[in-house]
C-alpha atoms as a PDB file:
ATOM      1  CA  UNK A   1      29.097 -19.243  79.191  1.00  0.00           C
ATOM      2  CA  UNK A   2      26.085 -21.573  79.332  1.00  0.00           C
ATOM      3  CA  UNK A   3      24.769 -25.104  78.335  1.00  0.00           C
ATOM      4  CA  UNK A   4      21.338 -24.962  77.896  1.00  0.00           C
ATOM      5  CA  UNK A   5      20.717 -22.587  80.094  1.00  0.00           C
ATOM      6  CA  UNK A   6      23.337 -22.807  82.974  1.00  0.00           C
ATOM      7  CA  UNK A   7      26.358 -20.980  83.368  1.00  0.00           C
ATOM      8  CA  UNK A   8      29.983 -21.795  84.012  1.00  0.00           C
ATOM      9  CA  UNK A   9      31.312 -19.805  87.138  1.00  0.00           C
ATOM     10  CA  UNK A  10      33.989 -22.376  88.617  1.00  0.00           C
ATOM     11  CA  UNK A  11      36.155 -25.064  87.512  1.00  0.00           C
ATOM     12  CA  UNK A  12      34.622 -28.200  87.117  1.00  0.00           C
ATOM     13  CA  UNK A  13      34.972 -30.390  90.086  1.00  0.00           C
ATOM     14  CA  UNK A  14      36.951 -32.770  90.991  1.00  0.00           C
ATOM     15  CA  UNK A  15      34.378 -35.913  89.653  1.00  0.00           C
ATOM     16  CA  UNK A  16      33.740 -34.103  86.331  1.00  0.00           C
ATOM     17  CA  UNK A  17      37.475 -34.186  85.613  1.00  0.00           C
ATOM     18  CA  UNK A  18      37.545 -37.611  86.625  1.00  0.00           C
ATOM     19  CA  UNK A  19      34.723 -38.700  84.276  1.00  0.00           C
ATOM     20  CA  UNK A  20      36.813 -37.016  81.579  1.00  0.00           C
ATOM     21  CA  UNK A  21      39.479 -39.112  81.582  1.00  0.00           C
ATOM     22  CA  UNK A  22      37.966 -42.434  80.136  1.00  0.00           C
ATOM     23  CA  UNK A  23      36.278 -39.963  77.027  1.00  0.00           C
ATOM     24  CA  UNK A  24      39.909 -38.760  76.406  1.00  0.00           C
ATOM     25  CA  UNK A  25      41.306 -41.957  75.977  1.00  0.00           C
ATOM     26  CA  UNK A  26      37.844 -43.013  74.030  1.00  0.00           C
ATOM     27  CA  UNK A  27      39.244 -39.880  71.330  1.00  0.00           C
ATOM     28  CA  UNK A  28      41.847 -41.666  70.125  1.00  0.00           C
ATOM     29  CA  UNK A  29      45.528 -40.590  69.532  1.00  0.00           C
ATOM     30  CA  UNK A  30      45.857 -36.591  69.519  1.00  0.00           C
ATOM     31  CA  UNK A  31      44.349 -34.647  66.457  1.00  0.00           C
ATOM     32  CA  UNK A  32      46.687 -31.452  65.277  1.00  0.00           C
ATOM     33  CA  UNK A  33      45.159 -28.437  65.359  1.00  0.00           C
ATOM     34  CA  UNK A  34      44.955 -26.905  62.162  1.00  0.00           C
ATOM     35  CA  UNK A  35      42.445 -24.065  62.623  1.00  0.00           C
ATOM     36  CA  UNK A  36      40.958 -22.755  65.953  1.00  0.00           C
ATOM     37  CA  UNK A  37      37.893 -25.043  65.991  1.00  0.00           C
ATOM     38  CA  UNK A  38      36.011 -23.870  69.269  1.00  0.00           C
ATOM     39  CA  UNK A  39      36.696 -19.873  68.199  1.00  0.00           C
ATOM     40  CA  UNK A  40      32.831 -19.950  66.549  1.00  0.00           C
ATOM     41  CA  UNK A  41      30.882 -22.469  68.754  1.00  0.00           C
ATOM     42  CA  UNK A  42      29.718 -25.611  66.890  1.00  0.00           C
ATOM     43  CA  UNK A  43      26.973 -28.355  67.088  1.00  0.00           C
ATOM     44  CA  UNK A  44      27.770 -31.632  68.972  1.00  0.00           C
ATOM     45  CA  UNK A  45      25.904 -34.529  69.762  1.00  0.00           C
ATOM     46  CA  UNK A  46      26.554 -36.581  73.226  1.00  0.00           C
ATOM     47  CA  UNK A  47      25.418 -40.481  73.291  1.00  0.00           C
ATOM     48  CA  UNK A  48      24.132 -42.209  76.299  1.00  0.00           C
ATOM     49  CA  UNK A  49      25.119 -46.079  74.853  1.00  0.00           C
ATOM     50  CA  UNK A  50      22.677 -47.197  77.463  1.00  0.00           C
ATOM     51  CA  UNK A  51      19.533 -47.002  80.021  1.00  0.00           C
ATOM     52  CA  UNK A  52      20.570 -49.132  82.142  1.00  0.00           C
ATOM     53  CA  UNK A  53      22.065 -47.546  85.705  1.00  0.00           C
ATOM     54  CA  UNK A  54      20.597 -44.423  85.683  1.00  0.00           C
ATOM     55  CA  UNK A  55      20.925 -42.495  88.982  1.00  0.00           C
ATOM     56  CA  UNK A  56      18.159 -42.481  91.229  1.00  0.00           C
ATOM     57  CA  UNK A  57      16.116 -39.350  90.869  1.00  0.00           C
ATOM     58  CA  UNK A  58      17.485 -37.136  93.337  1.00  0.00           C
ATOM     59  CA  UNK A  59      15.314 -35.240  96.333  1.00  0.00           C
ATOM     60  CA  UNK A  60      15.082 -31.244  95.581  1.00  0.00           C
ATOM     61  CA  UNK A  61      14.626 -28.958  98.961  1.00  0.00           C
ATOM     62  CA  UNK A  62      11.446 -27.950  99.926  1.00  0.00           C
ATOM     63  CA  UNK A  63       9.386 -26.289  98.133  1.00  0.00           C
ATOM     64  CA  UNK A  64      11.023 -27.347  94.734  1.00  0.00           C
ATOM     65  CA  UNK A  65       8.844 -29.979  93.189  1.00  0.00           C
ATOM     66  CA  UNK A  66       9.721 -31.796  89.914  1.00  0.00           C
ATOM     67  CA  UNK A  67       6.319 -32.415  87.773  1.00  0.00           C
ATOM     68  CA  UNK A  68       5.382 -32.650  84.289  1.00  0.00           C
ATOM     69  CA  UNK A  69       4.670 -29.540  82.550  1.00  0.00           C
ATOM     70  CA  UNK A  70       0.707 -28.395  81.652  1.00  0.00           C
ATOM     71  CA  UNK A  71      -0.531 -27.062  78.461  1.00  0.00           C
ATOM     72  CA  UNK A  72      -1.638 -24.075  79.934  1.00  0.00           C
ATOM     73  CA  UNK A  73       1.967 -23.436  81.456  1.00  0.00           C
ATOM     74  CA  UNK A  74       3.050 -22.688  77.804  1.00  0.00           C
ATOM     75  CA  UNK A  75       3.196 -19.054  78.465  1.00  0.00           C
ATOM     76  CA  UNK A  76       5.637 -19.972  81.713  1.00  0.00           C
ATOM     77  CA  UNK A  77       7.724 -22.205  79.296  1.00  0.00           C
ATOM     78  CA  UNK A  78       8.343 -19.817  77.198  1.00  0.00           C
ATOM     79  CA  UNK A  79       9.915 -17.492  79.005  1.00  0.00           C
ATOM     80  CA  UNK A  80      11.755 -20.013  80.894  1.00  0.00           C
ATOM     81  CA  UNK A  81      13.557 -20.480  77.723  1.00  0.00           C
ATOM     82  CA  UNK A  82      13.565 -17.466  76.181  1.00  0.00           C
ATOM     83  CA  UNK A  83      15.736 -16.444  79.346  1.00  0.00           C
ATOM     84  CA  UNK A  84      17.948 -19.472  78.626  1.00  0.00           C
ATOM     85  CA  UNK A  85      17.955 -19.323  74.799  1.00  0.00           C
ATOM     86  CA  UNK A  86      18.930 -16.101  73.701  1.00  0.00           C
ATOM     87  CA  UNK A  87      19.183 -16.735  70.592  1.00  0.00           C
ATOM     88  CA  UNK A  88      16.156 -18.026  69.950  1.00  0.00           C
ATOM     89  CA  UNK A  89      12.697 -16.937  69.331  1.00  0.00           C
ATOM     90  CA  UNK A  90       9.597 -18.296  72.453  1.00  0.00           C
ATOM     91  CA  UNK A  91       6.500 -17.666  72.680  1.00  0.00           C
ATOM     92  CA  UNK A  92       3.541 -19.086  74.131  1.00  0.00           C
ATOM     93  CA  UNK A  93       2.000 -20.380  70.787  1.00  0.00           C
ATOM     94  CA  UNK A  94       5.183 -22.081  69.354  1.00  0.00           C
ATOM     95  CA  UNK A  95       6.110 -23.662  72.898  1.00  0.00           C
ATOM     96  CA  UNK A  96       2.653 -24.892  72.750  1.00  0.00           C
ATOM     97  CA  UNK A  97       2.832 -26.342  69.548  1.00  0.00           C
ATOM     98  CA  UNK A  98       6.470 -27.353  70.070  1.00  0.00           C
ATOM     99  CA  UNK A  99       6.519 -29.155  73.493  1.00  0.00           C
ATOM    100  CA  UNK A 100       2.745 -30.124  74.049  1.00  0.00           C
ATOM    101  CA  UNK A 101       1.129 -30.887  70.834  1.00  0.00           C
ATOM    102  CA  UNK A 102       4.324 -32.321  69.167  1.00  0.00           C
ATOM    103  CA  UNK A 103       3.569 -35.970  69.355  1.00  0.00           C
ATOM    104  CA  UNK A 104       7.272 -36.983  69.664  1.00  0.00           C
ATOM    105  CA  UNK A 105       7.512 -34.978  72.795  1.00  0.00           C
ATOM    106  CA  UNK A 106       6.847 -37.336  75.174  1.00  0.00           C
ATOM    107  CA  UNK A 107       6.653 -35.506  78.122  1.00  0.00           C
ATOM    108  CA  UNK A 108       8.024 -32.516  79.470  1.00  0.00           C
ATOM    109  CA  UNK A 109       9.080 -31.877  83.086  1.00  0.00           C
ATOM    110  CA  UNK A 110       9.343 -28.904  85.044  1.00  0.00           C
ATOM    111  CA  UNK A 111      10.754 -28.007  88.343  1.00  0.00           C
ATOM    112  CA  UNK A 112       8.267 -25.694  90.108  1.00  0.00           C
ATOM    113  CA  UNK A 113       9.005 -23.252  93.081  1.00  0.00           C
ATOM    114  CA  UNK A 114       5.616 -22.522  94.666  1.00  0.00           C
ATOM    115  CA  UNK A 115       4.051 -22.531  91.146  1.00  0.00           C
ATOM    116  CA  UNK A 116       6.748 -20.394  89.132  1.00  0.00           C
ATOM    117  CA  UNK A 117       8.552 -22.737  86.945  1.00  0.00           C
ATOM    118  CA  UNK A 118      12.232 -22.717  87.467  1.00  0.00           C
ATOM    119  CA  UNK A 119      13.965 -25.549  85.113  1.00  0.00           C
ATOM    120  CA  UNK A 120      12.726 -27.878  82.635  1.00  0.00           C
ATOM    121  CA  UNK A 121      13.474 -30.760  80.226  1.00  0.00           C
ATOM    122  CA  UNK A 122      11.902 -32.490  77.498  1.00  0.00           C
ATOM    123  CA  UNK A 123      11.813 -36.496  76.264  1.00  0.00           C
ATOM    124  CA  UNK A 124      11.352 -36.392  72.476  1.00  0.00           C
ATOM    125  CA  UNK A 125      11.893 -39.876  70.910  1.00  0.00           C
ATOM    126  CA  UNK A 126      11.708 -39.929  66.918  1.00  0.00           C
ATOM    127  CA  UNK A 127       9.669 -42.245  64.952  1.00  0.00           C
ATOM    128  CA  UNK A 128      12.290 -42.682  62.604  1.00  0.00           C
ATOM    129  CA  UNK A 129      14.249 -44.321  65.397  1.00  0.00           C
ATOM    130  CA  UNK A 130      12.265 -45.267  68.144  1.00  0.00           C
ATOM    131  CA  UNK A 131      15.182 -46.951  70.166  1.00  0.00           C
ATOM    132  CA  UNK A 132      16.809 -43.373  70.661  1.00  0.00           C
ATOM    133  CA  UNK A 133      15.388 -40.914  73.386  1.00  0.00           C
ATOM    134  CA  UNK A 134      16.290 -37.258  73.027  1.00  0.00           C
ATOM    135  CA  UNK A 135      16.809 -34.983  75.536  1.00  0.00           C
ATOM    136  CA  UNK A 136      15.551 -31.539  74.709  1.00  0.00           C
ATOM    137  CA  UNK A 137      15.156 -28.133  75.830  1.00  0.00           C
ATOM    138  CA  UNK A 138      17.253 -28.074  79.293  1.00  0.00           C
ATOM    139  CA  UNK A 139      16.808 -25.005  80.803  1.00  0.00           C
ATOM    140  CA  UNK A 140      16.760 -23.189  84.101  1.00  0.00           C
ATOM    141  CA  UNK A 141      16.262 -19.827  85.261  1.00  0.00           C
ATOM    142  CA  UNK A 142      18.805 -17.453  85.981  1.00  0.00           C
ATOM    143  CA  UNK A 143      18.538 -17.292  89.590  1.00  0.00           C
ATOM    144  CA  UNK A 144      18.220 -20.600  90.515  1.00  0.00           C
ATOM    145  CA  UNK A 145      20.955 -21.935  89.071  1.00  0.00           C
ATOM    146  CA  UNK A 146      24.011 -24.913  90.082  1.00  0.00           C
ATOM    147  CA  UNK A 147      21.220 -25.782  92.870  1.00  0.00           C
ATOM    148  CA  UNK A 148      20.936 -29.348  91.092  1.00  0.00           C
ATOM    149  CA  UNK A 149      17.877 -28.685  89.208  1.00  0.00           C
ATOM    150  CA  UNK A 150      19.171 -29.895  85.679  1.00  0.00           C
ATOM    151  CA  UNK A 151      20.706 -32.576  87.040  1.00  0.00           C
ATOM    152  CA  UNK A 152      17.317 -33.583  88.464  1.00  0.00           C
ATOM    153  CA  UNK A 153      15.570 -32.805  85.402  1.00  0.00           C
ATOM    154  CA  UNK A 154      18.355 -34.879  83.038  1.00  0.00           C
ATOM    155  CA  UNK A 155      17.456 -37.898  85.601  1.00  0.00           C
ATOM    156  CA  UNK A 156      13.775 -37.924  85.467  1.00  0.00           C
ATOM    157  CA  UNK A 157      13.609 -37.977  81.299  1.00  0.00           C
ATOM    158  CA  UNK A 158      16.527 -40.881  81.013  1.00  0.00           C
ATOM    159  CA  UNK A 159      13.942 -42.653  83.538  1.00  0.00           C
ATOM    160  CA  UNK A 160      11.306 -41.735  81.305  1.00  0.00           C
ATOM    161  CA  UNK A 161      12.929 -42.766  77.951  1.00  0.00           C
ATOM    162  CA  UNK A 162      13.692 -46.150  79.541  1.00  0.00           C
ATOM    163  CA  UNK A 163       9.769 -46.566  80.623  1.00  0.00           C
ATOM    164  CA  UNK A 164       9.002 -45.451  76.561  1.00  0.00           C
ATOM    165  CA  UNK A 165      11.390 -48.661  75.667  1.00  0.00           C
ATOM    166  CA  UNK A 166      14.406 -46.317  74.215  1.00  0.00           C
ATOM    167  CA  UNK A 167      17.854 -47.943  74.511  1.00  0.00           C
ATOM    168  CA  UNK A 168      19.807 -44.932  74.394  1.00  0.00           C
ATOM    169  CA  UNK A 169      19.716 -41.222  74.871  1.00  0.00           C
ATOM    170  CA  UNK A 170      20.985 -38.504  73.080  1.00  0.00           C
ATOM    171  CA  UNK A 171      21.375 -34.935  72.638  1.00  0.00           C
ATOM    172  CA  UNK A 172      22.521 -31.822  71.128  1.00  0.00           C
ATOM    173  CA  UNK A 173      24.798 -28.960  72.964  1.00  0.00           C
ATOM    174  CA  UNK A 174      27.257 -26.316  71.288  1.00  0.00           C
ATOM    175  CA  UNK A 175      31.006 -25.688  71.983  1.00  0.00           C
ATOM    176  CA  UNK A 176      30.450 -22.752  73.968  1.00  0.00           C
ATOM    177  CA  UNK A 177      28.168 -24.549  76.509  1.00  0.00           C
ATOM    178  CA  UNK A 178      30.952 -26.083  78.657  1.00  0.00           C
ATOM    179  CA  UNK A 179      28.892 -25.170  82.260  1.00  0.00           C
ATOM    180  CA  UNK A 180      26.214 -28.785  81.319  1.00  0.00           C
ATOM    181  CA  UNK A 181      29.037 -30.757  79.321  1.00  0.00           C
ATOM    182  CA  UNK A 182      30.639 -32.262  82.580  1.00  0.00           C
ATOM    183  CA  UNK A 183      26.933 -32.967  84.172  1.00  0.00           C
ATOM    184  CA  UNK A 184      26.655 -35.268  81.107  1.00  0.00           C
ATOM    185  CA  UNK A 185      29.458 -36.211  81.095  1.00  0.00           C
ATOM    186  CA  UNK A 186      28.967 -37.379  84.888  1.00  0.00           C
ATOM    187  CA  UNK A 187      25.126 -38.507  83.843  1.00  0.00           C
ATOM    188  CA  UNK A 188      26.853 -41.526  81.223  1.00  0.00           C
ATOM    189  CA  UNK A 189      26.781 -39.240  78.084  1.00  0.00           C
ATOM    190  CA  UNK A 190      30.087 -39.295  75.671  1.00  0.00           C
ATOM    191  CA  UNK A 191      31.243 -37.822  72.983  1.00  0.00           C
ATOM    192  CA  UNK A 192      29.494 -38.996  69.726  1.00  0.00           C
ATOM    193  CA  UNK A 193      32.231 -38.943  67.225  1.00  0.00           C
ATOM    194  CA  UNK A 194      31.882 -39.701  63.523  1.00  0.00           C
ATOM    195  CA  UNK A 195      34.476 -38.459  62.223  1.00  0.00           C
ATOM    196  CA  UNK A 196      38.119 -36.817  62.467  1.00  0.00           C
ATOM    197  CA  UNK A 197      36.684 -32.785  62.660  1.00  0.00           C
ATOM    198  CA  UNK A 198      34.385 -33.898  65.396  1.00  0.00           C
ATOM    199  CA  UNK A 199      37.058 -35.502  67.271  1.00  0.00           C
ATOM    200  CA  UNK A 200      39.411 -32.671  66.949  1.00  0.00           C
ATOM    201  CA  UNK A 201      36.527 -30.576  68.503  1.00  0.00           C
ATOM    202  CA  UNK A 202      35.764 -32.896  71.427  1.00  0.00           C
ATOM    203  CA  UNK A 203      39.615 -32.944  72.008  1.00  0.00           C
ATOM    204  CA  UNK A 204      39.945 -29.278  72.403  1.00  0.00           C
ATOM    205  CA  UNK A 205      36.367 -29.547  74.336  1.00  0.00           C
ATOM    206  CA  UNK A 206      37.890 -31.901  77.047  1.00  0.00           C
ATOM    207  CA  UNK A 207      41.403 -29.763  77.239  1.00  0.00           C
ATOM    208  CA  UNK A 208      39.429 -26.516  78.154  1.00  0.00           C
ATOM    209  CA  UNK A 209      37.019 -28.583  80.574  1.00  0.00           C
ATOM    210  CA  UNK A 210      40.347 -30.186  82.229  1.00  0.00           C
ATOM    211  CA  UNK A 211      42.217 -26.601  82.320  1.00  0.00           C
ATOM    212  CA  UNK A 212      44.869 -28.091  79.766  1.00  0.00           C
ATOM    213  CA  UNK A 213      43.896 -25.550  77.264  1.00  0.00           C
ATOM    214  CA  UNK A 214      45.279 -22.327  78.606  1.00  0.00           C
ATOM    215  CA  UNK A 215      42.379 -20.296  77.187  1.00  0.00           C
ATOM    216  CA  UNK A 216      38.838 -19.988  77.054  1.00  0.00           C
ATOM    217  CA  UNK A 217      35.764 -20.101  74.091  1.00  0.00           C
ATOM    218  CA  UNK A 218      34.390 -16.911  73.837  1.00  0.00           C
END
């Protein structure tokens, strides 16, 4: 399984299960389960409520370096999340157009290894609602992952999207990405809940993340 772009291997530790339990109680009462809601994965949104107390960035080992992306590194992008993204459809023109000429893309930062771009993240904050940074397109590659990178990455564009004057942060991850769910989780993201069938999904989110579950998404 992956969030975008990391897998799950092990059991979330022991802190990830501990930031769970104020989220649980933040569900409400239990939800019955009246269809399996996880079996096809499904869109959810994660809130940051604020800016404030956002980890210092943390130091990556020599000779990681964390940097904002160029335009000519479009090609590198998109491969970087091609690999991460199955799904979906990179290339070097749309990550261009995308990620570097996209005026709501702030910036987007990369983690480099002696010039090959490892990881990456993107700050997108909406016009619309210009409060509200978005954190986009988290990524790393295959090999160098659960070495920290995201977590780097997630850092560094919360510190941007408090420099840009957001408020909050938000973003997107499916139901079958539980590897990056607990990093958020851990990072000040919740569960953005607006309404009973997204709360029934968190609730079976947080049982599988706490081993409650007795099963897995597939």
């Amino acid at each position: 399984m992956r969030v975008d772009g990391a897998e799950l291997r092990s059991p979330p530790d022991r802190d990830s299960l501990r930031s769970l339990r104020p989220v649980t109680a933040a569900l409400g009462s239990p939800m019955s389960e009246k269809s399996d809601a996880l079996a096809v994965p499904v869109d959810v949104t994660m809130r940051r409520p604020t800016l404030f107390g956002v980890p210092a960035m943390p130091i990556l080992a020599a000779p990681l370096v964390v940097r904002r992306a160029q335009v000519e590194e479009a090609g590198a992008l998109a491969v970087l999340l091609g690999r991460a993204f199955e799904a979906e459809s990179w290339d070097a023109a749309g990550t261009e157009r995308e990620l570097c000429c996209d005026e709501t893309v702030r910036a987007t930062l990369v983690v480099a290894a002696e010039g090959r771009l490892v990881a990456t993240a993107s700050l997108q904050v909406r016009p619309d609602v210009p409060e509200c940074g978005w954190v986009r397109w988290v990524a790393t590659d295959l090999d160098r992952r659960r070495e920290g990178l995201a977590r780097a990455l997630v850092i560094g564009v919360l510190a941007m999207a408090g420099q840009a004057g957001c408020r909050e942060a938000r973003l997107h991850t499916q139901t079958d990405r539980l590897a990056a769910i607990p990093l958020y989780l851990q990072l000040g993201f919740e569960p953005f809940v607006r309404g009973d069938p997204e709360r029934e999904v968190w609730e079976r989110v947080i049982r599988l993340l706490s081993g409650e579950a007795g099963g897995r998404l597939t």
